[in-house]
C-alpha atoms as a PDB file:
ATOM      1  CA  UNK A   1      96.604 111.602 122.083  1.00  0.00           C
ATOM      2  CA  UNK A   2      92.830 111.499 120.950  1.00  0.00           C
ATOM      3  CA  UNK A   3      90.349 108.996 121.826  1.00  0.00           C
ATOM      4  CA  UNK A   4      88.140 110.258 119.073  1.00  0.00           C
ATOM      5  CA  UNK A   5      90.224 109.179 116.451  1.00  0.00           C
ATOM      6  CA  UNK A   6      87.509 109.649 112.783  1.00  0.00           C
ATOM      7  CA  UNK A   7      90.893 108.324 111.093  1.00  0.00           C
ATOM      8  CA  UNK A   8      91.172 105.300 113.319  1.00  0.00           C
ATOM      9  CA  UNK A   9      86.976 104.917 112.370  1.00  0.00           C
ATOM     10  CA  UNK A  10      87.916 105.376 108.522  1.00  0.00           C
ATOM     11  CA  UNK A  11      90.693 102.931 108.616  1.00  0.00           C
ATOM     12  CA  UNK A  12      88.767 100.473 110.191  1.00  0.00           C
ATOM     13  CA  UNK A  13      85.836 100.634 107.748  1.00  0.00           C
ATOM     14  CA  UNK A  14      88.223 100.848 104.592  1.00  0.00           C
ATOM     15  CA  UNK A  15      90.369  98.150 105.712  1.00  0.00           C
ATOM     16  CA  UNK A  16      87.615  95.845 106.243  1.00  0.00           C
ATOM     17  CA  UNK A  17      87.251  95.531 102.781  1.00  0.00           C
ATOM     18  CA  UNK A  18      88.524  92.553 101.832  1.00  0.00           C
ATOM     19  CA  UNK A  19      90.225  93.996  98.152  1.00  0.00           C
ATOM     20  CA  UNK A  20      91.812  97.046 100.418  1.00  0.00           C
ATOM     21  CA  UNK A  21      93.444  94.829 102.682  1.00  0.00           C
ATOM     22  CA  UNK A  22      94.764  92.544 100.225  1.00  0.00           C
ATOM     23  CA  UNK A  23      96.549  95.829  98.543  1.00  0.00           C
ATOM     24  CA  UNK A  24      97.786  97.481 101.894  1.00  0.00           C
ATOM     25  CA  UNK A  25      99.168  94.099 102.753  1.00  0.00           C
ATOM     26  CA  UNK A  26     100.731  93.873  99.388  1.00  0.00           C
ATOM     27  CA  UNK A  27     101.957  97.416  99.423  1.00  0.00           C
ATOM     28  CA  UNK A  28     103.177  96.728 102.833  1.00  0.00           C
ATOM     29  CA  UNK A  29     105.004  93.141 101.653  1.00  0.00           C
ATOM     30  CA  UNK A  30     106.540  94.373  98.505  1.00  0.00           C
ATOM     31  CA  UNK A  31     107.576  97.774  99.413  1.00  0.00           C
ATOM     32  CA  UNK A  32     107.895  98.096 103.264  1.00  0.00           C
ATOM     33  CA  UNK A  33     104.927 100.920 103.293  1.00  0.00           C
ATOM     34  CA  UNK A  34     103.128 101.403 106.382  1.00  0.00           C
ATOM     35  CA  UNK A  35      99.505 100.323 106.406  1.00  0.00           C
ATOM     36  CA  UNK A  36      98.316 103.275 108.710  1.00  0.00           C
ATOM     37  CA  UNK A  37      99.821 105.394 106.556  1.00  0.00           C
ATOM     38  CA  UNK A  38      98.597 104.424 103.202  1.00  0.00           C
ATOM     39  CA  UNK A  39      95.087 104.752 104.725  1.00  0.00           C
ATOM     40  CA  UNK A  40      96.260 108.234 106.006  1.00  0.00           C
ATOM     41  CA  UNK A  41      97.097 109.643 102.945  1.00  0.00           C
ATOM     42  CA  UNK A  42      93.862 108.652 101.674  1.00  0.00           C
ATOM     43  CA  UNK A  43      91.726 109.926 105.324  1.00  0.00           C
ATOM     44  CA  UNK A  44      93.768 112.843 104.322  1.00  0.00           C
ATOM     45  CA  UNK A  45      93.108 113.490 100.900  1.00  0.00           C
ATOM     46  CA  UNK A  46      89.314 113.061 101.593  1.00  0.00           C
ATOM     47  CA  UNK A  47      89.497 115.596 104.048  1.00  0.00           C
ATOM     48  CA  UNK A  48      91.043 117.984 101.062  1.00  0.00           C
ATOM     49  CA  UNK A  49      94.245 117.966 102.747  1.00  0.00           C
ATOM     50  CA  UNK A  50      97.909 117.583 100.995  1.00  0.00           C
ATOM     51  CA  UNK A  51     100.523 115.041 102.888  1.00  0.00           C
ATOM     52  CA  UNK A  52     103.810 117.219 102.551  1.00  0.00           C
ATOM     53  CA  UNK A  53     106.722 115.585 101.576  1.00  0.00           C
ATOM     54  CA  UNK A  54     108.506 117.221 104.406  1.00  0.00           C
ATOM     55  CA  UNK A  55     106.026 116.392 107.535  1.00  0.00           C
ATOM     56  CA  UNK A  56     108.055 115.314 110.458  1.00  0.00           C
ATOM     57  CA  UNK A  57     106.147 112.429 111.222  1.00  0.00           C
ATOM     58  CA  UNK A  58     109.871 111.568 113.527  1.00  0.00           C
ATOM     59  CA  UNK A  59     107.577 110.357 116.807  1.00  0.00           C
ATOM     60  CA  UNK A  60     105.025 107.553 113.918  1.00  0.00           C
ATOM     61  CA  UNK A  61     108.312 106.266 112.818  1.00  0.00           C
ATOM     62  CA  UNK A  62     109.895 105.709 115.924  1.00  0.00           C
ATOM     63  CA  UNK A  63     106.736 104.217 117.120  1.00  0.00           C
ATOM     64  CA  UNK A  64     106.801 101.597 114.162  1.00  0.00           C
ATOM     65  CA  UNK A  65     110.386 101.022 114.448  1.00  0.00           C
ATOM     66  CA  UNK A  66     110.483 100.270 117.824  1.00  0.00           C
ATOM     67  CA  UNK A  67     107.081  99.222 118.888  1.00  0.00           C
ATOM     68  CA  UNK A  68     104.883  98.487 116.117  1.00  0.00           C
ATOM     69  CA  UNK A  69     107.363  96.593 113.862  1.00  0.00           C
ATOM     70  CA  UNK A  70     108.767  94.385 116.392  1.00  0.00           C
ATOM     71  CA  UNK A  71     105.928  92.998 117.563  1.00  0.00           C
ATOM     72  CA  UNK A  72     104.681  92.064 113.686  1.00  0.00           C
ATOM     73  CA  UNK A  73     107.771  90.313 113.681  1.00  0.00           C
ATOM     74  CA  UNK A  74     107.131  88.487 116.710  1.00  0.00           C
ATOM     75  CA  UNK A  75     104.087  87.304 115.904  1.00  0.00           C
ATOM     76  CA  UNK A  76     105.472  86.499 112.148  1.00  0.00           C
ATOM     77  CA  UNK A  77     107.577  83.942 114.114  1.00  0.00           C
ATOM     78  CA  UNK A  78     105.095  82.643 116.243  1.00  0.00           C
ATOM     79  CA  UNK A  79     102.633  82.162 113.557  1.00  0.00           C
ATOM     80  CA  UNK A  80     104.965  79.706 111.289  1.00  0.00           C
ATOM     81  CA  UNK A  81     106.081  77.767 114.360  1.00  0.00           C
ATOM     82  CA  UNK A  82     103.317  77.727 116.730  1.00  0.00           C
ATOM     83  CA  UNK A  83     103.134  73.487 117.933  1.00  0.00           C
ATOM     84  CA  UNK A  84     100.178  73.675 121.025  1.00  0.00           C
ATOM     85  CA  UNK A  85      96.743  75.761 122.253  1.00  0.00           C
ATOM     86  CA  UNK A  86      99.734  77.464 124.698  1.00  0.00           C
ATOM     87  CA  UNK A  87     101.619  78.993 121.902  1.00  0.00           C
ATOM     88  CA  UNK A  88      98.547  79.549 119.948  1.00  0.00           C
ATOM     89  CA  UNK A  89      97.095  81.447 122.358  1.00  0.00           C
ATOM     90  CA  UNK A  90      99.990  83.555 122.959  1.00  0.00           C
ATOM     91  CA  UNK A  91      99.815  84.477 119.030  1.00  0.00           C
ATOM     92  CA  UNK A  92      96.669  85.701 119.178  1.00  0.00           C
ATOM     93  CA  UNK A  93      97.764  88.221 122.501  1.00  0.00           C
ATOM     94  CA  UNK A  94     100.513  89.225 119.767  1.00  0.00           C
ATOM     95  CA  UNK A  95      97.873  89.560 117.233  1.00  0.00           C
ATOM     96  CA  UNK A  96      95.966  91.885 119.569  1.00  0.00           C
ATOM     97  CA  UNK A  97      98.775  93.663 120.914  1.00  0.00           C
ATOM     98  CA  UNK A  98      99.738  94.264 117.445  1.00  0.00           C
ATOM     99  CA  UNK A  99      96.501  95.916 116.556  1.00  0.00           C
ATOM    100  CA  UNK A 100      97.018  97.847 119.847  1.00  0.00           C
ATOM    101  CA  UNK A 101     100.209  99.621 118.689  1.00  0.00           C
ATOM    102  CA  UNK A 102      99.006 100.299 115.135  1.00  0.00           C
ATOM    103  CA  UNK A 103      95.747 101.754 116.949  1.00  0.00           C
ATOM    104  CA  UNK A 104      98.778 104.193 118.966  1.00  0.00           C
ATOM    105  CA  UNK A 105     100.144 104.830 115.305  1.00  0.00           C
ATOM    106  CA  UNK A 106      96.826 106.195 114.011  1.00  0.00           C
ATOM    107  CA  UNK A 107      96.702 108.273 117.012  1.00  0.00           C
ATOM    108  CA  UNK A 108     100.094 109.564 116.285  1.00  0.00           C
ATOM    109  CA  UNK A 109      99.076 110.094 112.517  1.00  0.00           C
ATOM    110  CA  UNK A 110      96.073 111.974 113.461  1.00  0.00           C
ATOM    111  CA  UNK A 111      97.690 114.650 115.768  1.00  0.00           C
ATOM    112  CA  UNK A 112      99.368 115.275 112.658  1.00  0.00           C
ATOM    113  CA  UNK A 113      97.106 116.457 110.570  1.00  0.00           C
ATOM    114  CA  UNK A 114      97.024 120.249 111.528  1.00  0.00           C
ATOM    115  CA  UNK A 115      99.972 119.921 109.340  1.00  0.00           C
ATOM    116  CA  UNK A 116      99.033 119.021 106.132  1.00  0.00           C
ATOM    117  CA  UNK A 117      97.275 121.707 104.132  1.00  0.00           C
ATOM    118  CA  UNK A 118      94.067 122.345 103.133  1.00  0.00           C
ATOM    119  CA  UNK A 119      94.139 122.216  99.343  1.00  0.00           C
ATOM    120  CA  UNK A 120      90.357 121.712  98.912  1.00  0.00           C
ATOM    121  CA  UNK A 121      88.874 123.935  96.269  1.00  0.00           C
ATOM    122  CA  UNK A 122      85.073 124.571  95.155  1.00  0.00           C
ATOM    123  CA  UNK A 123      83.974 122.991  92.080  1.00  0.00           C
ATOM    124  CA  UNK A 124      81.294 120.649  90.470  1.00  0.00           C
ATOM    125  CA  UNK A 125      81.465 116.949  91.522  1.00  0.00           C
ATOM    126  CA  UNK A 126      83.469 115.683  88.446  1.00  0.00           C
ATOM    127  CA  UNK A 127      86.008 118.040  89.803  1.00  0.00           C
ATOM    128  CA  UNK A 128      85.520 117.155  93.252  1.00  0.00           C
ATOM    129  CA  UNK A 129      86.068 113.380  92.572  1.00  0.00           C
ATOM    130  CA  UNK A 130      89.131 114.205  89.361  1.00  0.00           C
ATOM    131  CA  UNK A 131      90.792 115.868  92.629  1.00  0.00           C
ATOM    132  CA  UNK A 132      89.966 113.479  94.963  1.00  0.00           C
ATOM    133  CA  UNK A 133      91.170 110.610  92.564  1.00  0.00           C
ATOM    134  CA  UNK A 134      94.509 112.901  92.095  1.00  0.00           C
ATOM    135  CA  UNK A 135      95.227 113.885  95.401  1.00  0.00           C
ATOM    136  CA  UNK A 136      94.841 110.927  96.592  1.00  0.00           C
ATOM    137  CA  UNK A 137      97.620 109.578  94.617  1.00  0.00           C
ATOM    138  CA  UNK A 138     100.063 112.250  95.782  1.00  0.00           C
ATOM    139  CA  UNK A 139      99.175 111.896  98.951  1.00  0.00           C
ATOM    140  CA  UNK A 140     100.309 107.916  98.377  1.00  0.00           C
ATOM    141  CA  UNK A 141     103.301 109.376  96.944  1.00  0.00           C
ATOM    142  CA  UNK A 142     103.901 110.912  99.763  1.00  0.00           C
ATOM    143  CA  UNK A 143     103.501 108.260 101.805  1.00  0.00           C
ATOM    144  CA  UNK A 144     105.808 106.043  99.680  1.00  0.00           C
ATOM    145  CA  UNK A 145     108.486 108.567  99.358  1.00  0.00           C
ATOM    146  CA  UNK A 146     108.250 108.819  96.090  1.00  0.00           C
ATOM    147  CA  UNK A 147     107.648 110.868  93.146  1.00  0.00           C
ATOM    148  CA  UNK A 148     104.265 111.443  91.470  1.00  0.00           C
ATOM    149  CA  UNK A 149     105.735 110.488  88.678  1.00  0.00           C
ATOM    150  CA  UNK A 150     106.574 106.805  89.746  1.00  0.00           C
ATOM    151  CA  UNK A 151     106.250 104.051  86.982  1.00  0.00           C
ATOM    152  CA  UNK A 152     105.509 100.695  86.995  1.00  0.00           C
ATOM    153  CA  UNK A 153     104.351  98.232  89.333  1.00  0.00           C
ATOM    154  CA  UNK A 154     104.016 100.943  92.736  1.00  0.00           C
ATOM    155  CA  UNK A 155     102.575 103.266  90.360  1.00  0.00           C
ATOM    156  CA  UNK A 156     100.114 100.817  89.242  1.00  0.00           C
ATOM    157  CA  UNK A 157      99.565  99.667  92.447  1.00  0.00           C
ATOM    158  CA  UNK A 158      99.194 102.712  94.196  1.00  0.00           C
ATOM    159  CA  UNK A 159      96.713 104.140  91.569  1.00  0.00           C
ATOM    160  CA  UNK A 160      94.531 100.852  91.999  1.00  0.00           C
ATOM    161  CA  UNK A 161      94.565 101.674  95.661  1.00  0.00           C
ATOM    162  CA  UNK A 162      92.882 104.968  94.915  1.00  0.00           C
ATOM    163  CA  UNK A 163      90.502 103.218  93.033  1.00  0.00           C
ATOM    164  CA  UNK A 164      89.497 101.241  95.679  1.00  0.00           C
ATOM    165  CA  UNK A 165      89.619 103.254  97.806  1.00  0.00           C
ATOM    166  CA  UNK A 166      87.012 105.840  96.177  1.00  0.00           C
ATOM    167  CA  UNK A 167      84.679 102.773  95.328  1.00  0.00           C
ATOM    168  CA  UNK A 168      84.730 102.312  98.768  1.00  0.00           C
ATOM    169  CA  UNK A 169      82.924 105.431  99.095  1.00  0.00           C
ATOM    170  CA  UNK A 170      85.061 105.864 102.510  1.00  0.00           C
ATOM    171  CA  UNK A 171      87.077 108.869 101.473  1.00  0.00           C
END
């Protein structure tokens, strides 16, 4: 895996933003969608690439299944029962160890980007951000499993994510 990980530098900056994390933690709450890859479907769609549908991305989920997820819960448990400095300070290992393994799933993520498509095209920059704004949103669909044509409360969530996202000027 890469040490020079630009999607592990873009999710850093984008998630710093208070308003993104709010939404990936929301997204991640609500509808069980994984952080790292919300933020990769937008990395990706900045780079002009498409997330396929049909990526086998088998080696991130077992990652988050077996590494990534456990130790959230771990620390989940910790956090509404810690009772002394001993048990605090044992959250915040699982708090670092956490950001450890989702650090591992960008990694993952990244090597998979040789497989997503390059779908970006030439054009002025109203057509460079109308596809950037659109993309990005399949690429969330992606991401979601779901279909671009989603209603409701993921689609409006999802699209206010790309928002953000854009305003951020990190894609």
């Amino acid at each position: 895996m890469s040490e020079n990980n630009v999607f592990w530098n873009y999710s850093v900056a984008i998630y710093s933003t208070p308003e993104m994390a709010e939404l990936c933690l929301l997204l991640q709450n609500r509808y069980q969608l994984s952080v790292n890859y919300l933020l990769f479907a937008l990395w990706l769609a900045g780079q002009g690439r498409a997330l396929p549908a049909t990526l086998d991305d088998s080696d991130v989920r077992e990652w988050r299944l077996n590494t990534l997820e456990p130790l959230r819960l771990l620390r989940y448990q910790l956090r509404q029962s810690k009772r002394s400095l001993t048990e605090d300070d044992c959250y915040q290992q699982l708090k670092k160890a956490e950001l450890a393994a989702e650090r591992v799933e960008s990694g993952l993520l990244y090597e998979l980007r040789v497989h997503c498509p390059d779908v970006a095209g030439a054009g002025n920059e109203v057509d460079r951000q109308s596809d950037l704004s659109t993309l990005s949103y399949l690429n969330l669909c992606s991401a979601a499993g779901a279909e671009p044509f989603i209603t409701g409360d993921l689609q409006a969530l999802l699209r206010q994510l790309v928002d953000k996202a854009i305003g951020c000027g990190s894609n």
